[in-house]
C-alpha atoms as a PDB file:
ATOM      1  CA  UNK A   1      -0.663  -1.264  14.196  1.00  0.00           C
ATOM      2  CA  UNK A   2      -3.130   1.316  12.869  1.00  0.00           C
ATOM      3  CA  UNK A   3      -3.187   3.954  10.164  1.00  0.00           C
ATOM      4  CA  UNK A   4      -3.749   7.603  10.888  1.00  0.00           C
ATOM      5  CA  UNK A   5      -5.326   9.744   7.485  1.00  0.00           C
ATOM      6  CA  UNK A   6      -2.964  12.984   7.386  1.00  0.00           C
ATOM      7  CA  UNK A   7      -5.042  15.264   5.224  1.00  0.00           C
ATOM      8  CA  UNK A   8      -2.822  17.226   2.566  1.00  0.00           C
ATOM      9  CA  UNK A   9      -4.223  20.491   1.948  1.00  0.00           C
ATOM     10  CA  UNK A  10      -3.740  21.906  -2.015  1.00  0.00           C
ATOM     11  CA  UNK A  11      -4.485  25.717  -1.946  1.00  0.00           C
ATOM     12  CA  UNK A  12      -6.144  26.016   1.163  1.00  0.00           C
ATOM     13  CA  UNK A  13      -8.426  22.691   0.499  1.00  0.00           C
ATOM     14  CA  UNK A  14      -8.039  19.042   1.826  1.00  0.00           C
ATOM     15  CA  UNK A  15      -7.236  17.322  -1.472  1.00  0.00           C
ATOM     16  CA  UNK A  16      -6.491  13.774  -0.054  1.00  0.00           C
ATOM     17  CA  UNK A  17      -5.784  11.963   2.835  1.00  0.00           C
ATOM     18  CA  UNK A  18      -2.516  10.072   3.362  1.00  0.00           C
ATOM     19  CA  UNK A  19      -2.372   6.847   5.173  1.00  0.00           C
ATOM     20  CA  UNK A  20       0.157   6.646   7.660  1.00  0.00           C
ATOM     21  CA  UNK A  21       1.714   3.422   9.605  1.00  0.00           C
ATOM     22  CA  UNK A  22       1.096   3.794  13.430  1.00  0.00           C
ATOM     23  CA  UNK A  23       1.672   1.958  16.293  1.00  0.00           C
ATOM     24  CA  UNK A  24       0.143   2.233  19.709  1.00  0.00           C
ATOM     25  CA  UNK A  25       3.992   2.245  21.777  1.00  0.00           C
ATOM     26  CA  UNK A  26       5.292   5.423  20.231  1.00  0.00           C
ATOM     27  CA  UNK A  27       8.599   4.471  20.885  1.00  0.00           C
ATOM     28  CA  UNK A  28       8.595   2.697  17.733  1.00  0.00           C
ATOM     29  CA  UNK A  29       9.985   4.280  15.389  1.00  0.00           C
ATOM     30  CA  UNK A  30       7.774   3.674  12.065  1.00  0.00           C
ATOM     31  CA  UNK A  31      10.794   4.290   9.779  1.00  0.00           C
ATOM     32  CA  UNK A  32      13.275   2.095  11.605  1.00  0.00           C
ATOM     33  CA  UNK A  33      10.393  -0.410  11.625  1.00  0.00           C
ATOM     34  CA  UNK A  34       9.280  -0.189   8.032  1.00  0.00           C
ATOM     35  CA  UNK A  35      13.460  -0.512   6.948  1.00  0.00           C
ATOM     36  CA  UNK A  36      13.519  -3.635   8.790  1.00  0.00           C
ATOM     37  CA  UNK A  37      11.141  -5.649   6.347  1.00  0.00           C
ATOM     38  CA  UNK A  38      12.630  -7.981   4.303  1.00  0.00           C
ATOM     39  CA  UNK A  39       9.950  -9.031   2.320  1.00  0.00           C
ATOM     40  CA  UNK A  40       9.061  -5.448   1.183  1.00  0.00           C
ATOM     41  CA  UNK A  41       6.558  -7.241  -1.741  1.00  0.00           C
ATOM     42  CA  UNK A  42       4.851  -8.892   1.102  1.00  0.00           C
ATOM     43  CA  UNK A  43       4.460  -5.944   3.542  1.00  0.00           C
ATOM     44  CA  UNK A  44       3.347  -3.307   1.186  1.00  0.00           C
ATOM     45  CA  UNK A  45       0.287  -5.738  -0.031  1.00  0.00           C
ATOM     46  CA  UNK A  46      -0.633  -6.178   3.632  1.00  0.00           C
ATOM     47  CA  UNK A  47      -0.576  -2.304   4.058  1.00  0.00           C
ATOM     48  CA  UNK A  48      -2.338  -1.370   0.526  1.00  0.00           C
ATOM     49  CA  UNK A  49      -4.858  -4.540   1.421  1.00  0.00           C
ATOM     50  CA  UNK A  50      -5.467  -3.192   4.904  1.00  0.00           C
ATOM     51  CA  UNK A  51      -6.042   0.648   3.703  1.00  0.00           C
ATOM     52  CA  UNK A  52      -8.086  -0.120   0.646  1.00  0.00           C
ATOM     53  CA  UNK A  53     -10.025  -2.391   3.541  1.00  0.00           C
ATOM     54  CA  UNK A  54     -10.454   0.874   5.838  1.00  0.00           C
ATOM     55  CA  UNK A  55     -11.693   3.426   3.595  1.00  0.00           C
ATOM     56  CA  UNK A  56     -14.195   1.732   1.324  1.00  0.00           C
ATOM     57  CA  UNK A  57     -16.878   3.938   3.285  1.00  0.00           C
ATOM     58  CA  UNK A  58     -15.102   7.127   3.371  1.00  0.00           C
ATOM     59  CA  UNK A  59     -16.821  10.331   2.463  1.00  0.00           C
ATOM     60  CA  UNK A  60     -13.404  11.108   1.041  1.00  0.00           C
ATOM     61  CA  UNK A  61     -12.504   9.623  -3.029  1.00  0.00           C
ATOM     62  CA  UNK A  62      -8.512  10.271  -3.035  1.00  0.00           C
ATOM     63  CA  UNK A  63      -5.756   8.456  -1.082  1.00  0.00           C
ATOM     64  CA  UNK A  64      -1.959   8.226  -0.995  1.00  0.00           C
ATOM     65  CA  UNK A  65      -0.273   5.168   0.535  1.00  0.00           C
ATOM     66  CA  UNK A  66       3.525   4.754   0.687  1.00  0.00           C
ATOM     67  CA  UNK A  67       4.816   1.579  -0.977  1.00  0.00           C
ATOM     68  CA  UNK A  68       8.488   0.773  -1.371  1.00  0.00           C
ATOM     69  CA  UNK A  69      10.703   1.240  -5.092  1.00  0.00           C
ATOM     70  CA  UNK A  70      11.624  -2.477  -4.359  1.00  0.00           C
ATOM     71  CA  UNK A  71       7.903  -4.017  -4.700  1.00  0.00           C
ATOM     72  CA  UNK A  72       7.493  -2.058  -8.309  1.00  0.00           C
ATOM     73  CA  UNK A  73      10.608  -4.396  -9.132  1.00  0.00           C
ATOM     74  CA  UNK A  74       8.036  -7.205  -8.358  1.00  0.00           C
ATOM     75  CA  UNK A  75       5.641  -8.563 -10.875  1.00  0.00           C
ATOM     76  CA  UNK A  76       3.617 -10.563  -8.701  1.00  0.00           C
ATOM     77  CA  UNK A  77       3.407  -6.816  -6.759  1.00  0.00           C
ATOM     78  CA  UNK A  78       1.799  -5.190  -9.670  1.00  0.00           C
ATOM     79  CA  UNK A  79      -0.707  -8.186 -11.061  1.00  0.00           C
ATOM     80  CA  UNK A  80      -1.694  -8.026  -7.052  1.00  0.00           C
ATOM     81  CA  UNK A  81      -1.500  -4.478  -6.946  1.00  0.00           C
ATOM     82  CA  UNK A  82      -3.571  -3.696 -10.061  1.00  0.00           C
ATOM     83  CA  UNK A  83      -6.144  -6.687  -8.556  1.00  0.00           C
ATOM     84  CA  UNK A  84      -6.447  -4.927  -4.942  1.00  0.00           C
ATOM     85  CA  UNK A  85      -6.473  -0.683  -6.525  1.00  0.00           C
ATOM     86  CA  UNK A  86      -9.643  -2.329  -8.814  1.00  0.00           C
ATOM     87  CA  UNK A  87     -11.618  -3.894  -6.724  1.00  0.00           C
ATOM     88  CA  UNK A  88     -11.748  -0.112  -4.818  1.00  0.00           C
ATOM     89  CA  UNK A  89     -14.079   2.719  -6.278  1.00  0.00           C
ATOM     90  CA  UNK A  90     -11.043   5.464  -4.559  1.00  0.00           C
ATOM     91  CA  UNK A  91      -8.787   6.892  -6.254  1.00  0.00           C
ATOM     92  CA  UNK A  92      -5.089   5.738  -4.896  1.00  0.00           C
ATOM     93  CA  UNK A  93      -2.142   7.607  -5.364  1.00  0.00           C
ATOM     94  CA  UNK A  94       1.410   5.371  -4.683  1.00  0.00           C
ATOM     95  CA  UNK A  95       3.960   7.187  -2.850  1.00  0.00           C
ATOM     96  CA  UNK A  96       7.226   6.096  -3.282  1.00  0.00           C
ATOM     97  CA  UNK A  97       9.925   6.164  -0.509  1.00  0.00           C
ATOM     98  CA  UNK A  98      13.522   5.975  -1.121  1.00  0.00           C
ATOM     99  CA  UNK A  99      14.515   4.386   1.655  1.00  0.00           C
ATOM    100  CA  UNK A 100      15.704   1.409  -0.466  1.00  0.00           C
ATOM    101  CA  UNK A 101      17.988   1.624  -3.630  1.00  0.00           C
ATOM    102  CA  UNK A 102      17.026  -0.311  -6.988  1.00  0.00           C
ATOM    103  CA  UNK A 103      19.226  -0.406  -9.849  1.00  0.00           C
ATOM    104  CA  UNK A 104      16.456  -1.854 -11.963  1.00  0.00           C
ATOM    105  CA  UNK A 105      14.524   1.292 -12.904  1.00  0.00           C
ATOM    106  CA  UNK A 106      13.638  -0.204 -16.451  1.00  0.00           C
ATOM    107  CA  UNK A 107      11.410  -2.783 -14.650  1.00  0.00           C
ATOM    108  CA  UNK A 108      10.319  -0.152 -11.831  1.00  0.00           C
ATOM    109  CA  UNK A 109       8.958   2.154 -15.346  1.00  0.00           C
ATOM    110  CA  UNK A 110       7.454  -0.725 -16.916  1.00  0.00           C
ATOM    111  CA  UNK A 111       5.522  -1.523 -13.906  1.00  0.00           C
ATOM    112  CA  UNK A 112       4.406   2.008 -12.579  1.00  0.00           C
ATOM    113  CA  UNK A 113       3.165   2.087 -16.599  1.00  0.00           C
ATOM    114  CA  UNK A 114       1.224  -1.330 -16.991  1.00  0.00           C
ATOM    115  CA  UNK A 115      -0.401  -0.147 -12.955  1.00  0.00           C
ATOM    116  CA  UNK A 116      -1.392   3.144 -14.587  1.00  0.00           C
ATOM    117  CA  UNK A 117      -2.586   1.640 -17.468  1.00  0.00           C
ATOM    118  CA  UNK A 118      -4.921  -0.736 -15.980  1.00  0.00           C
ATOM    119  CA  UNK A 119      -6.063   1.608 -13.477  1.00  0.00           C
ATOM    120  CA  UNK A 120      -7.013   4.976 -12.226  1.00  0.00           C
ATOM    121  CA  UNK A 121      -3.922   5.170  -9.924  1.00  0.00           C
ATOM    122  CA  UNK A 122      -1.106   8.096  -9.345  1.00  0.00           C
ATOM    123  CA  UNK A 123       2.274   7.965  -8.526  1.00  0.00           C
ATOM    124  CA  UNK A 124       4.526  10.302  -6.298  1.00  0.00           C
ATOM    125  CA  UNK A 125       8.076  10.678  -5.097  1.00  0.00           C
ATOM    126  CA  UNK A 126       7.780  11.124  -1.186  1.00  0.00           C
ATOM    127  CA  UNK A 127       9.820  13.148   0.966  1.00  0.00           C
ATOM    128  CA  UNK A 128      12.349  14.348  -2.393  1.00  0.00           C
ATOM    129  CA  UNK A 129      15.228  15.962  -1.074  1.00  0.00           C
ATOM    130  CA  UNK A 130      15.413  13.686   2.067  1.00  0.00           C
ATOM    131  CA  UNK A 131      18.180  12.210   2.690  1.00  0.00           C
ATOM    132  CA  UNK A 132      19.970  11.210  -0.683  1.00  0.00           C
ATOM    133  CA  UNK A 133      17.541  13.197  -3.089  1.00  0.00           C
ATOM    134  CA  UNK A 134      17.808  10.744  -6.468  1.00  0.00           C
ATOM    135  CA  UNK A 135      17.283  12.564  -9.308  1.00  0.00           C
ATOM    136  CA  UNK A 136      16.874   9.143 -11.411  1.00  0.00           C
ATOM    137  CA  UNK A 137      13.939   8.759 -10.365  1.00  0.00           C
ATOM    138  CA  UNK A 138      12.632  11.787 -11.638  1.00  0.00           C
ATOM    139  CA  UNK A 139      13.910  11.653 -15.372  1.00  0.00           C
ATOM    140  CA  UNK A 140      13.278   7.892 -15.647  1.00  0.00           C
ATOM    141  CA  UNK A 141      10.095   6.928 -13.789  1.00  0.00           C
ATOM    142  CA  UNK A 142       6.124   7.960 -15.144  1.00  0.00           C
ATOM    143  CA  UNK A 143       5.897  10.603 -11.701  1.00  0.00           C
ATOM    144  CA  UNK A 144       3.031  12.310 -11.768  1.00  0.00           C
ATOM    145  CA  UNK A 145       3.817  14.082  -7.948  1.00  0.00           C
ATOM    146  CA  UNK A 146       6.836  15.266  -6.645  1.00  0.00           C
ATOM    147  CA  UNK A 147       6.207  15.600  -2.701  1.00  0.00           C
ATOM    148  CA  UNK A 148       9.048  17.972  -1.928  1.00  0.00           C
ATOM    149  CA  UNK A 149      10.654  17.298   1.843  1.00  0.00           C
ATOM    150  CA  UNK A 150      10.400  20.014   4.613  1.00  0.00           C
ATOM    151  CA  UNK A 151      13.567  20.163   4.841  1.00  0.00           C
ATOM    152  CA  UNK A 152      13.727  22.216   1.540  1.00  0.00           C
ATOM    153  CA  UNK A 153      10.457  24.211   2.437  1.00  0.00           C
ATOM    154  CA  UNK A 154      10.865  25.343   5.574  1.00  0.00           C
ATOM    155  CA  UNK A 155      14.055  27.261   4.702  1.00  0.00           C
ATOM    156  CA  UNK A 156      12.726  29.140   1.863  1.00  0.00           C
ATOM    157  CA  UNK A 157      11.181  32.754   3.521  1.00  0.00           C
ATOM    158  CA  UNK A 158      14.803  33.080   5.290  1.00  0.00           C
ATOM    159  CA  UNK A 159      17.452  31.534   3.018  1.00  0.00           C
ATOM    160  CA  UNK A 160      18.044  32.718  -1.057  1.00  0.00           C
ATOM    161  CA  UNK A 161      19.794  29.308  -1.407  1.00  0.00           C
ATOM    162  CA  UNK A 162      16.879  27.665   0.259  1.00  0.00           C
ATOM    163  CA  UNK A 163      14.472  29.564  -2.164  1.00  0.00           C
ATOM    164  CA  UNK A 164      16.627  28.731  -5.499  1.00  0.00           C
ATOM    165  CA  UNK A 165      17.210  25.055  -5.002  1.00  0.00           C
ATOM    166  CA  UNK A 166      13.131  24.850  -4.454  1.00  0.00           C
ATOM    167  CA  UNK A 167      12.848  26.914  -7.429  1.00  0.00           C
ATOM    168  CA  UNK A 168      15.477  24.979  -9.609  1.00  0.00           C
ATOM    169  CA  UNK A 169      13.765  21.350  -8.591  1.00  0.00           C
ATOM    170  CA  UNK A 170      10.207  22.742  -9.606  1.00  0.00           C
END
């Protein structure tokens, strides 16, 4: 297991780097993999202990790593969380996938809030318009990024209904 840094580009300029789950057999598949956890508290503080690890001596000051909804349920997550993002001088932006479902966004808001609060970090939506876009998440959570899928972009230049729904979301 190893992360590769995708760099997002903002108008023509690396703006971060996202840090992205790898495995040496690329038969793996990563989401599959990362479905398959059922301690998804546990596995997201290995994976934001191992990144904030790696890039304490990067040139670069802004990451994203992709945690799941279901450890922002977690208090224990965001007392460790907060802990971990502080003891870092890099500004962290928290992705969040929507491959699992909570019903408890009241708890999710309160902890996104008290982890912004107490540190410098961000918080985005990953991959909306994936799969089951949920459009809760957007009213009801503190989102300061909305990472819109390719799915939607890529059909923009050749489709007006492609153009409009990206148009309506923004």
């Amino acid at each position: 297991m190893y992360f590769h840094y995708q760099p997002i580009y903002i108008n023509n300029r690396i703006s971060y780097l996202e840090a992205l789950l790898r495995f040496e057999d690329s038969s793996i598949n990563i989401e599959e993999f990362v479905m398959s956890q059922k301690n998804k508290v546990d596995f997201d503080l290995i994976i934001l202990s191992k990144v904030l690890s790696e890039i304490q001596t990067s040139k670069f000051d802004f990451f994203s790593i992709n945690i799941s909804l279901l450890s922002l349920e977690s208090d224990i997550f965001t007392y460790k969380c907060i802990e971990l993002i502080n003891k870092n001088k890099k500004t962290i932006i928290l992705e969040l996938t929507e491959y699992d479902k909570s019903s408890n966004l009241e708890q999710i808001h309160k902890n996104i809030s008290q982890i912004k609060e107490k540190t410098n970090c961000k918080f985005a939506l990953d991959d909306f318009g994936k799969g089951c876009a949920n459009i809760d998440l957007l009213i009801n959570l503190p989102i300061d990024i909305v990472k819109i899928d390719r799915c939607i972009t890529q059909r923009i230049s050749d489709s007006f209904s492609g153009f409009n729904l990206l148009k309506n979301i923004i």
